[in-house]
N, C-alpha and C. Protein backbone atom coordinates (compact mmCIF):
# COMPACT_ATOMS: atom_id res chain seq x y z
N UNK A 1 8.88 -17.99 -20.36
CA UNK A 1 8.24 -16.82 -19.79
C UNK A 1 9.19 -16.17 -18.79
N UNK A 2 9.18 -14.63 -18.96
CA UNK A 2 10.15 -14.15 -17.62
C UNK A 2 9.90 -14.60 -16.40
N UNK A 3 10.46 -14.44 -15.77
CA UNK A 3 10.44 -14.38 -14.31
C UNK A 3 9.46 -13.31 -13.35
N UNK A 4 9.37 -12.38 -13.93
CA UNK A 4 7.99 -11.63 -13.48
C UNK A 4 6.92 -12.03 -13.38
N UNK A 5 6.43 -13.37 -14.22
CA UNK A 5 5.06 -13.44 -14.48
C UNK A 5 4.95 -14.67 -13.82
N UNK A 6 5.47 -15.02 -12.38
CA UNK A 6 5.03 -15.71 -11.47
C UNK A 6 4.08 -16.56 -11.09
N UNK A 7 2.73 -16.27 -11.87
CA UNK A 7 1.82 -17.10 -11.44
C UNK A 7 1.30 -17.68 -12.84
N UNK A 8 0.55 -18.93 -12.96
CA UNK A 8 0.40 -19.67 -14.06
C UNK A 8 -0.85 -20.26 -13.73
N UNK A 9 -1.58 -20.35 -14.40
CA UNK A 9 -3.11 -21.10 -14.56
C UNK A 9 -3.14 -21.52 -15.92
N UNK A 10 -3.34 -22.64 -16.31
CA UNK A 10 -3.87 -22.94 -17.66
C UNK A 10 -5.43 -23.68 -17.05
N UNK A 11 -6.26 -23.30 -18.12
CA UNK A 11 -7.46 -23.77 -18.21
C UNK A 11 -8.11 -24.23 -19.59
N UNK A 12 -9.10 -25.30 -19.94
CA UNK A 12 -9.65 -26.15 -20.47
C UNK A 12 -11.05 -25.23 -20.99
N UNK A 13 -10.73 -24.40 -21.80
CA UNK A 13 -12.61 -23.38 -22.38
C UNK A 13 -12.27 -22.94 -23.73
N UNK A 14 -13.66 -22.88 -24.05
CA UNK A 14 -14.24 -22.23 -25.56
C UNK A 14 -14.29 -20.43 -25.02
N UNK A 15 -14.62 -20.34 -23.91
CA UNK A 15 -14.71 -18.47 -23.53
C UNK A 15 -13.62 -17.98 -22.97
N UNK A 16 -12.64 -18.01 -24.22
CA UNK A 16 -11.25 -17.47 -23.84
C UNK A 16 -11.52 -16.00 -23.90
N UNK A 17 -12.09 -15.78 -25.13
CA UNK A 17 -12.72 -14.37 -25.17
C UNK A 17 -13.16 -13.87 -24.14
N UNK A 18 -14.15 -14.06 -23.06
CA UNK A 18 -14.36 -13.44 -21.92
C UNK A 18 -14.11 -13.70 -21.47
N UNK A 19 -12.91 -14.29 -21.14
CA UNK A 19 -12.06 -14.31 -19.45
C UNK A 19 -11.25 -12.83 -19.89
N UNK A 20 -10.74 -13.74 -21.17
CA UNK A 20 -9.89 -11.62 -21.53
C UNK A 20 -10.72 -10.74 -21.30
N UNK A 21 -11.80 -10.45 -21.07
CA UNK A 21 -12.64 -9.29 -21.06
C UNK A 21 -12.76 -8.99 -19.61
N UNK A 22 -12.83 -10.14 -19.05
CA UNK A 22 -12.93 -9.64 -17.69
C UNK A 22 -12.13 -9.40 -17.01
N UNK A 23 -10.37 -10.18 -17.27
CA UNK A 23 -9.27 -9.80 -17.29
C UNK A 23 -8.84 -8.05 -17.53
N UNK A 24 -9.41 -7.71 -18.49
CA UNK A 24 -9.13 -6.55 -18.94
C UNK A 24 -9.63 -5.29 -17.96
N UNK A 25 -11.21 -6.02 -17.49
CA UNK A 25 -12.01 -5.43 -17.06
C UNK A 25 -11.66 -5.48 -15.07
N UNK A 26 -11.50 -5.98 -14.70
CA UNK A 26 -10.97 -6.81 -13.00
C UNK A 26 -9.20 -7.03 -12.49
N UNK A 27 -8.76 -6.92 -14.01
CA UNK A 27 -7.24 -7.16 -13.24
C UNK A 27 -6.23 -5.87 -13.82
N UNK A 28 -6.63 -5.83 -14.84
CA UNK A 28 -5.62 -4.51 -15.77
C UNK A 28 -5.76 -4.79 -17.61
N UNK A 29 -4.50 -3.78 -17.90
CA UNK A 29 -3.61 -4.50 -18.97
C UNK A 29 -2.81 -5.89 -19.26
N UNK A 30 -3.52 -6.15 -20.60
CA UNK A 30 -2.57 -7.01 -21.06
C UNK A 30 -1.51 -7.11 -21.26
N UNK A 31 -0.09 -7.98 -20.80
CA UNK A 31 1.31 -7.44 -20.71
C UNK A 31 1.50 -6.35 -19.95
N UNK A 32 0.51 -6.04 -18.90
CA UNK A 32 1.58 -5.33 -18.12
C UNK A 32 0.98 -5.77 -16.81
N UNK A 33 -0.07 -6.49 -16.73
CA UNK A 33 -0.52 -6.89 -15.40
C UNK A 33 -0.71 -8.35 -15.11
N UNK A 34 -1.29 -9.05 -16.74
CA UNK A 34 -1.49 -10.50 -17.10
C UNK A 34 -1.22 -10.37 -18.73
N UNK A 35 -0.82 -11.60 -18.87
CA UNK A 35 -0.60 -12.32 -20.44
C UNK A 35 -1.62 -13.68 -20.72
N UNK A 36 -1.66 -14.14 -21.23
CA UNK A 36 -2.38 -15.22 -21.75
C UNK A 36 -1.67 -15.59 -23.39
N UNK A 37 -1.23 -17.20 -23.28
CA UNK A 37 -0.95 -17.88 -24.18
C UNK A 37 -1.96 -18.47 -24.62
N UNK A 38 -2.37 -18.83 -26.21
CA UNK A 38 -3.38 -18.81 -26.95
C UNK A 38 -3.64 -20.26 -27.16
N UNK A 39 -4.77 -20.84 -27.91
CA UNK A 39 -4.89 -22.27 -28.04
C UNK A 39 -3.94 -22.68 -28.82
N UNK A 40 -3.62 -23.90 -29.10
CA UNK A 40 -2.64 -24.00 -29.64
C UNK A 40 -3.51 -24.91 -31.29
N UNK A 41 -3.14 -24.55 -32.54
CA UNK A 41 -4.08 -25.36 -33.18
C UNK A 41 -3.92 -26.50 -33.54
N UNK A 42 -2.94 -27.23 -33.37
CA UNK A 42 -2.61 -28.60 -33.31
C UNK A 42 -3.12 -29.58 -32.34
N UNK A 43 -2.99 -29.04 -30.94
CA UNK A 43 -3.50 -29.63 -29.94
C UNK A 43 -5.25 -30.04 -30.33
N UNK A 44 -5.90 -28.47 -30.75
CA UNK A 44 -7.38 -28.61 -30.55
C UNK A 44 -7.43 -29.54 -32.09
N UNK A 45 -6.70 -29.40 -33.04
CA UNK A 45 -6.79 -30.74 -34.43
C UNK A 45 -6.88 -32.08 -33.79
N UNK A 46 -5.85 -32.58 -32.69
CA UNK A 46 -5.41 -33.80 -32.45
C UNK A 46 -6.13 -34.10 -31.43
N UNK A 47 -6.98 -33.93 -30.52
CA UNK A 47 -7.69 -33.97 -29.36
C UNK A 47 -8.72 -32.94 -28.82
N UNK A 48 -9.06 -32.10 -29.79
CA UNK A 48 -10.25 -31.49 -29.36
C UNK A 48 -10.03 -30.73 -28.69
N UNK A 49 -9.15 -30.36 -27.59
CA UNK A 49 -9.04 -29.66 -26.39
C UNK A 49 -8.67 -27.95 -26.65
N UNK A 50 -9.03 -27.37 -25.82
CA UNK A 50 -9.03 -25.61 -26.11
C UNK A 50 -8.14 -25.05 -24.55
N UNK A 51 -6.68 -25.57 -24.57
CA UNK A 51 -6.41 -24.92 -23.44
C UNK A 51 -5.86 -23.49 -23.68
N UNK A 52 -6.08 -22.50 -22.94
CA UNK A 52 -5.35 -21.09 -22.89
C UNK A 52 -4.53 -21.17 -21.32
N UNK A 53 -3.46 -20.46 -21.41
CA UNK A 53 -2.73 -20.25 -20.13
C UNK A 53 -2.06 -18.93 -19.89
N UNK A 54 -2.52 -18.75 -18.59
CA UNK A 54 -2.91 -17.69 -18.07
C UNK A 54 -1.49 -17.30 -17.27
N UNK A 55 -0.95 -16.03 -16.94
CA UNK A 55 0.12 -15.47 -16.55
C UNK A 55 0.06 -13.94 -15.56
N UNK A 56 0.44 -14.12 -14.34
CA UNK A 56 -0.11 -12.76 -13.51
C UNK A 56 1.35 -12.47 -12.32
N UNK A 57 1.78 -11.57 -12.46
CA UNK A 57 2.63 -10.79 -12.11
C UNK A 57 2.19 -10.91 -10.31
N UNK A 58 0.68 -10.39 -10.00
CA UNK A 58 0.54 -10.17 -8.72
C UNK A 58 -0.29 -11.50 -8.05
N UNK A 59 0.21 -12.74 -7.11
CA UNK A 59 -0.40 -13.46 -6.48
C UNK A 59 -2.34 -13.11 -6.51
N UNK A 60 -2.47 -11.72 -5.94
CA UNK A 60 -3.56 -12.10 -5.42
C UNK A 60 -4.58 -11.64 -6.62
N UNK A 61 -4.43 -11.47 -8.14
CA UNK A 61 -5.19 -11.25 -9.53
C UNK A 61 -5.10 -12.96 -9.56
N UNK A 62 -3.90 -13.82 -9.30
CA UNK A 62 -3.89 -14.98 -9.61
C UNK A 62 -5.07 -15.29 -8.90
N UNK A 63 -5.32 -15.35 -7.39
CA UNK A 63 -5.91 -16.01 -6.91
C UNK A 63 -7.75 -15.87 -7.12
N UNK A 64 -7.99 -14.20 -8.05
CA UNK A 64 -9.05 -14.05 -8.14
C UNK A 64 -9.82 -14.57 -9.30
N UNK A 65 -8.61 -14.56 -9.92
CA UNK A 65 -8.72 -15.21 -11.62
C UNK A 65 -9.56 -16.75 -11.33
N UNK A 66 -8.18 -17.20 -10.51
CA UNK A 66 -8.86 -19.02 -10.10
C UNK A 66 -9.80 -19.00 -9.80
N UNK A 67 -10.43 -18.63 -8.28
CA UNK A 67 -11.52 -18.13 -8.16
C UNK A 67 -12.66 -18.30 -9.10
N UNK A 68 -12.69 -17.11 -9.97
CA UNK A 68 -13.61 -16.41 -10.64
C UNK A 68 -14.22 -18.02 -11.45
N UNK A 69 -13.16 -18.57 -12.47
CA UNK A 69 -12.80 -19.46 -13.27
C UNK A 69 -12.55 -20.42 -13.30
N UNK A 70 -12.32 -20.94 -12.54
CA UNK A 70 -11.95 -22.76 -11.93
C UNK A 70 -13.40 -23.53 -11.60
């Protein structure tokens, strides 16, 4: 990941879909304000797990994101 996208959260959910929505809706554009890396489908084959990880340019979207979501 560049160097711009400074802040990192990965999280453990099935409502990846609406965090993007509210992302979309509370922080900006996608790729130009936050990114998000997708589940991976091997992981959720081999262990069930649904992580997405999260990417934000400005500290304090990071800190609202956590917030919101943690």
């Amino acid at each position: 990941m560049s160097p711009e996208w400074k802040y990192k959260i990965t999280l453990e959910t099935f409502d990846w879909y609406e965090i993007q929505c509210w992302c979309e809706a509370n922080i900006g554009e996608f790729d130009k304000d936050w990114y998000k890396l997708g589940i991976d489908p091997v992981e959720y084959v081999v262990d069930g797990r649904t992580r997405t990880t999260w990417y934000f340019k400005q500290k304090n979207d990071a800190v609202m994101f956590k917030l919101r979501w943690s």
